[in-house]
Protein backbone atom coordinates (compact mmCIF):
# COMPACT_ATOMS: atom_id res chain seq x y z
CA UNK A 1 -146.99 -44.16 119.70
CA UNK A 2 -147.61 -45.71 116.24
CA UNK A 3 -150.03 -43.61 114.05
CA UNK A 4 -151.65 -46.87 113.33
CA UNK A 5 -152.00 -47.61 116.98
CA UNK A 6 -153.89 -43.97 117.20
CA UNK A 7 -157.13 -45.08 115.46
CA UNK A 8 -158.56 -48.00 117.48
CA UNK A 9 -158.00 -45.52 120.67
CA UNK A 10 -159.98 -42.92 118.74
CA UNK A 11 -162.52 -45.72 118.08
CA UNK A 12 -163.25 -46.34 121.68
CA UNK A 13 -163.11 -43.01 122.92
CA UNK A 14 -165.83 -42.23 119.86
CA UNK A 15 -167.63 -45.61 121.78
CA UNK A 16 -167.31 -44.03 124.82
CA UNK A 17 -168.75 -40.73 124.01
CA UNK A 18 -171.99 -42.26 122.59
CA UNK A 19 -172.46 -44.23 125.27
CA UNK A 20 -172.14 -41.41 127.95
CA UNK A 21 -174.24 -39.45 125.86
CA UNK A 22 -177.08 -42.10 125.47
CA UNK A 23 -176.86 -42.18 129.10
CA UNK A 24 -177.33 -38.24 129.56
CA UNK A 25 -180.37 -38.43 127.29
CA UNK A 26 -181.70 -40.70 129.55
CA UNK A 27 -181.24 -39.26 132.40
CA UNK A 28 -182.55 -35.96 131.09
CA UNK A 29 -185.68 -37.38 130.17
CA UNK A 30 -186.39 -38.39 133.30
CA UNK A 31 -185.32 -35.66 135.50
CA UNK A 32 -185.72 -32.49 133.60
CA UNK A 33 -189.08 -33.40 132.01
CA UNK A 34 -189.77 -30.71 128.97
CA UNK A 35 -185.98 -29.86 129.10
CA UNK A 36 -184.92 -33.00 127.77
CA UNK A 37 -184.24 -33.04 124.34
CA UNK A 38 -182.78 -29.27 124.30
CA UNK A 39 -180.24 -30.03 127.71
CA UNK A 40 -179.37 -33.31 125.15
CA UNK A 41 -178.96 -31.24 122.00
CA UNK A 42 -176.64 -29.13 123.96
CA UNK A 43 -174.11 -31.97 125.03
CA UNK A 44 -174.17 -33.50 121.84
CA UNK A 45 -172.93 -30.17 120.25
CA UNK A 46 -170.51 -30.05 123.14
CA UNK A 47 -169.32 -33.42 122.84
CA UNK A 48 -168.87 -32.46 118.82
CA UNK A 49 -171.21 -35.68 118.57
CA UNK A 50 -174.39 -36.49 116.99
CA UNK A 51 -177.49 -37.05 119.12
CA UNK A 52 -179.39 -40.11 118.97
């Protein structure tokens, strides 16, 4: 594969991640009430991504 073929991949995948994570978040904050925000910190630092 083309190195210049590498970044729009990386692109989506980054796309990807945000969007699962946005999901998380809200799922968290609806299920596990005063948990929330430290279960999302924790897959944001596992996902090497910033939280939202």
């Amino acid at each position: 594969m083309p190195a210049a073929d590498l970044r729009p991949l990386l692109d989506g995948v980054e796309r990807d991640l945000a969007g699962f994570l946005a999901l998380a978040t809200g799922w968290a904050g609806e299920q596990l009430a005063d948990h929330a925000a430290p279960a999302a910190a924790a897959l944001a630092r596992v996902l090497a991504h910033p939280a939202r």
